[in-house]
Protein backbone atom coordinates (compact mmCIF):
# COMPACT_ATOMS: atom_id res chain seq x y z
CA UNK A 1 -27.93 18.25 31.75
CA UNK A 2 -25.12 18.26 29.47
CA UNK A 3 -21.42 17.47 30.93
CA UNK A 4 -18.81 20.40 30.14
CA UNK A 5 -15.64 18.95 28.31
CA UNK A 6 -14.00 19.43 31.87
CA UNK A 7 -16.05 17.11 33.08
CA UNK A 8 -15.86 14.36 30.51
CA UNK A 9 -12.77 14.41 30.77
CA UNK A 10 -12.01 13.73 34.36
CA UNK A 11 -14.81 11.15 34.35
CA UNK A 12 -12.67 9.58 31.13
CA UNK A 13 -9.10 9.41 33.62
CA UNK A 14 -11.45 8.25 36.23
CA UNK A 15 -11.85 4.80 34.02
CA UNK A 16 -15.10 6.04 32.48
CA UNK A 17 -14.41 4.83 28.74
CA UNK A 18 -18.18 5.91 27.98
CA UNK A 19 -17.40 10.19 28.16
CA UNK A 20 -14.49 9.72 25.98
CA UNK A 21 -17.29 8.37 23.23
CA UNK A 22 -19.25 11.42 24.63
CA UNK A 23 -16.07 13.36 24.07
CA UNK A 24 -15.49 11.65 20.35
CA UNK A 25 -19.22 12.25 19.71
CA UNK A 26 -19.36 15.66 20.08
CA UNK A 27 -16.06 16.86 17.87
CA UNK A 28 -15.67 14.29 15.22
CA UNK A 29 -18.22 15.55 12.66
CA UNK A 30 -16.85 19.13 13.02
CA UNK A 31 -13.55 18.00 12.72
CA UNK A 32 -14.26 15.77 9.82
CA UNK A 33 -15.82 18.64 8.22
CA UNK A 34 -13.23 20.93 8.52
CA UNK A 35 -10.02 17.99 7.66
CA UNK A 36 -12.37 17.46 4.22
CA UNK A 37 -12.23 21.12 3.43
CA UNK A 38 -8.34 21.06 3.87
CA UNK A 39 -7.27 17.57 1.98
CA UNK A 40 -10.47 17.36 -0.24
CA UNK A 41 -10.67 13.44 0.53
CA UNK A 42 -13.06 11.76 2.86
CA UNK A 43 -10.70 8.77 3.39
CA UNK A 44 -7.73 11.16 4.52
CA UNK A 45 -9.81 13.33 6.22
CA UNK A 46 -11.55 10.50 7.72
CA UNK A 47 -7.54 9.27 8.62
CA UNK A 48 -6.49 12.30 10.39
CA UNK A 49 -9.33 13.09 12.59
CA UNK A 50 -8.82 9.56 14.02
CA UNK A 51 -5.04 10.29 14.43
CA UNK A 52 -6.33 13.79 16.21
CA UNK A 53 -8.38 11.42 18.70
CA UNK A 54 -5.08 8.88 19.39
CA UNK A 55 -3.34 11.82 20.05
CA UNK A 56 -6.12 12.59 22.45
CA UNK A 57 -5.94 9.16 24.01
CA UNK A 58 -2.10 9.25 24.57
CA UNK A 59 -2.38 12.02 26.25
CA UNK A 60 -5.12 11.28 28.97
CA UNK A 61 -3.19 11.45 32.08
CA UNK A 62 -2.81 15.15 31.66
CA UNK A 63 -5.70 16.21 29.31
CA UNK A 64 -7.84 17.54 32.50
CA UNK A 65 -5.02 20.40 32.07
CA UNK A 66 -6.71 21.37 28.53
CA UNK A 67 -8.23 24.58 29.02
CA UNK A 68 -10.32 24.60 25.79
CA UNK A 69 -10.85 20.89 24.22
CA UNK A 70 -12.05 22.54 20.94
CA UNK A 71 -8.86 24.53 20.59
CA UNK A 72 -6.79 21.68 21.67
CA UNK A 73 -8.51 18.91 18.67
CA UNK A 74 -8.30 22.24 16.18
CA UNK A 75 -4.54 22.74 16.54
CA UNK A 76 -3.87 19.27 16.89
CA UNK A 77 -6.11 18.64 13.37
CA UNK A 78 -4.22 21.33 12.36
CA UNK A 79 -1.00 19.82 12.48
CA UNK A 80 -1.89 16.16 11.38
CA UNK A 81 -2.95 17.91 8.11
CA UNK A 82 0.23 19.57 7.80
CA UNK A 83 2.00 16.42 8.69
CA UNK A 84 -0.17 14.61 5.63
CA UNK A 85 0.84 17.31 3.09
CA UNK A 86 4.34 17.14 4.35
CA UNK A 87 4.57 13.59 3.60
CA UNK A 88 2.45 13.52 0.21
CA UNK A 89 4.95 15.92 -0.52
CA UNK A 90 7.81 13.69 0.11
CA UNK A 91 6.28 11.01 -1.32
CA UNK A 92 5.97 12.84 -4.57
CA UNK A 93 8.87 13.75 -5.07
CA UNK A 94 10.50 10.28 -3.63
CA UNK A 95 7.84 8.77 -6.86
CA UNK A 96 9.82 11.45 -9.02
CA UNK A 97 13.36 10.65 -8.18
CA UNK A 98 12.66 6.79 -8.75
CA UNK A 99 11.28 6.92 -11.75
CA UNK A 100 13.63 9.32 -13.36
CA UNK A 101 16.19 7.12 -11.97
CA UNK A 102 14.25 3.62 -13.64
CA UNK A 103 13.78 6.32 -17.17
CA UNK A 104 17.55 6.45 -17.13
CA UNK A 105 19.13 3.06 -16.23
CA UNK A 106 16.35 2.00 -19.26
CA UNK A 107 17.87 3.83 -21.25
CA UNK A 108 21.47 3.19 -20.45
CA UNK A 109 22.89 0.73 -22.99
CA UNK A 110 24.33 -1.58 -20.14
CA UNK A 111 20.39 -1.67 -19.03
CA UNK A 112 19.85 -2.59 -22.54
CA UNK A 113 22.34 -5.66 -23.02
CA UNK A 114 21.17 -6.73 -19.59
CA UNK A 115 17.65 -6.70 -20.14
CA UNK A 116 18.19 -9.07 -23.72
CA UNK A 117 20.31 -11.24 -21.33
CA UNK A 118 17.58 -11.53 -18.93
CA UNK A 119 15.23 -12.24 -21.19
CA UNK A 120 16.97 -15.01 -23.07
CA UNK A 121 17.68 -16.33 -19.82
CA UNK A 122 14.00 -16.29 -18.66
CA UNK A 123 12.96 -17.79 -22.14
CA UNK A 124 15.48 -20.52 -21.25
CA UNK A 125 14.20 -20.97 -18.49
CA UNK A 126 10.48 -20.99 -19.38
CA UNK A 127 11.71 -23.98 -22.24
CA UNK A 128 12.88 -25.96 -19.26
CA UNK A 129 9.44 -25.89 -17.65
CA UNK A 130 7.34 -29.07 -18.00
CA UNK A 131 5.33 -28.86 -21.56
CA UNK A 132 1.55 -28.46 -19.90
CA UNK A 133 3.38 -25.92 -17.17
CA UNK A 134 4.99 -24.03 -19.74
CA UNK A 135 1.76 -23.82 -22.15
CA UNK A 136 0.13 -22.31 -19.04
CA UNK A 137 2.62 -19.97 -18.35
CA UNK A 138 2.71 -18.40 -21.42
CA UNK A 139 -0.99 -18.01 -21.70
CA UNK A 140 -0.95 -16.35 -18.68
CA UNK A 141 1.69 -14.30 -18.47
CA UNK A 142 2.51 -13.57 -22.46
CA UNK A 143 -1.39 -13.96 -23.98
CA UNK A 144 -2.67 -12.56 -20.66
CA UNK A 145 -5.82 -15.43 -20.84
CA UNK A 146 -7.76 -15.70 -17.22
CA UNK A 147 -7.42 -19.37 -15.93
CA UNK A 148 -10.91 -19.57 -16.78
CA UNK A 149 -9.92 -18.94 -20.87
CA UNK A 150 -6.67 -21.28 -20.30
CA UNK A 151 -8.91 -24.06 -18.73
CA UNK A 152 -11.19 -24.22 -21.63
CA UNK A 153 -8.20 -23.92 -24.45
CA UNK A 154 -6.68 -26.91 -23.08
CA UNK A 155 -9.46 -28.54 -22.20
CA UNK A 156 -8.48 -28.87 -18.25
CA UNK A 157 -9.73 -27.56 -14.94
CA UNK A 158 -9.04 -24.23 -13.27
CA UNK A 159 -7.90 -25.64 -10.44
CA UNK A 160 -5.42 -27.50 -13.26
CA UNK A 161 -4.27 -24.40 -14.60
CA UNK A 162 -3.80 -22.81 -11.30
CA UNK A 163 -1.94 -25.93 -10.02
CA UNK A 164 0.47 -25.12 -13.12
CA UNK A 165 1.09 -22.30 -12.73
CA UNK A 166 2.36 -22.24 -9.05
CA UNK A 167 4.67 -25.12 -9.99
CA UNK A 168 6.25 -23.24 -12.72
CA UNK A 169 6.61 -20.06 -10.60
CA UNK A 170 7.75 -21.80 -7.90
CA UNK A 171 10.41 -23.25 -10.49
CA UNK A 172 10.97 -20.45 -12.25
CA UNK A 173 12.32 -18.71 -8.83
CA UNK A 174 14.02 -21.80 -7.70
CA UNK A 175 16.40 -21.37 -11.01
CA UNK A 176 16.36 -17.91 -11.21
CA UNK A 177 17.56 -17.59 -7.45
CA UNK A 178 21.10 -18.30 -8.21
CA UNK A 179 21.50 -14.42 -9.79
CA UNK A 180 22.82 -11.75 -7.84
CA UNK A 181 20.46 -9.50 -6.48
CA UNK A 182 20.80 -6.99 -9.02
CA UNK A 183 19.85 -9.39 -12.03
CA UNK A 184 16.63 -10.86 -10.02
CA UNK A 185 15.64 -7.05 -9.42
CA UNK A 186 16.03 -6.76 -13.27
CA UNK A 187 13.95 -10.44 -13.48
CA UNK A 188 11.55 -9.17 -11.44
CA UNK A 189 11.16 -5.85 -13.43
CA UNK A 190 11.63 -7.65 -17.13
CA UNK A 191 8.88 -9.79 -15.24
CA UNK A 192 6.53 -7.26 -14.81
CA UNK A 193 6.89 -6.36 -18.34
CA UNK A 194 6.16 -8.93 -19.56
CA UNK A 195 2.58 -9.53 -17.93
């Protein structure tokens, strides 16, 4: 005989962690289905209905007063999804207003003069590093050579190159850390660039 929802769930408060399974069992694939239909991605779908079950489990000491447990895991699917759209939404248009903030600071012509000065400064910087460290360096991060390709140009381990090229990042930071924030954020970015 098959245990109404009711049931389960008293038998869940009552320390019986086996009818919430029951309980998880007998919604999840419906609610899957229906979160898929809505978002159109497994993985978020797959997200939400487990946030519609936590919601379930923070609320055990007074889910024996759900009269219908469908109705409750619909409307509370419901708004998770509404919740997910709400913040894709927001994280749109947060992704927006960044990057037309980055699209105009690059081409501000106090981004410009700073950027050359960064560079030069990195490219200083990169001449100060140890001649094997630097030749690694540059082949990975200007030539953009595996360590694999670097190891057999120069005739030296992988474990050599990789060895190199923590020791001139890890210099390359110590020298670099003496900017103000602002600069290393424009390092970091001229950085990027340059990989």
């Amino acid at each position: 005989m098959e245990l109404s929802d009711l049931e389960l769930i008293l038998l869940w408060q009552k320390g019986e962690e086996l009818a919430f399974e029951v309980i998880y069992k007998r919604y999840a694939v419906q609610l899957l289905s229906i979160a898929y239909r809505k978002v159109g991605e497994r993985d978020i779908a797959e997200d939400i209905v487990q946030e519609v079950f936590i919601t379930l489990l923070r609320n055990k000491n007074s889910a024996n007063t759900i009269t219908s447990l469908f109705a409750y895991l619909y409307v509370t699917l419901k708004n998770k999804i509404l919740d997910a759209y709400r913040r894709d939404v927001v994280q749109k248009k947060y992704v927006q207003q960044v990057n037309l903030r980055f699209e105009e600071e690059d081409n501000s012509p106090y981004f410009q003069i700073e950027t050359r000065d960064l560079e030069k400064k990195l490219e200083s910087e990169i001449e100060k590093l140890p001649p094997q460290c630097g030749k690694v360096f540059r082949l990975s991060r200007q030539k953009h050579l595996s360590n694999k390709e670097i190891a057999l140009q120069l005739g030296i381990s992988e474990n050599t190159v990789e060895q190199h090229m923590r020791k001139a990042l890890r210099i390359l930071r110590g020298n670099l850390l003496y900017y103000e924030k602002s600069i290393m954020l424009l390092i970091i970015m001229l950085y990027e660039h340059l990989q």
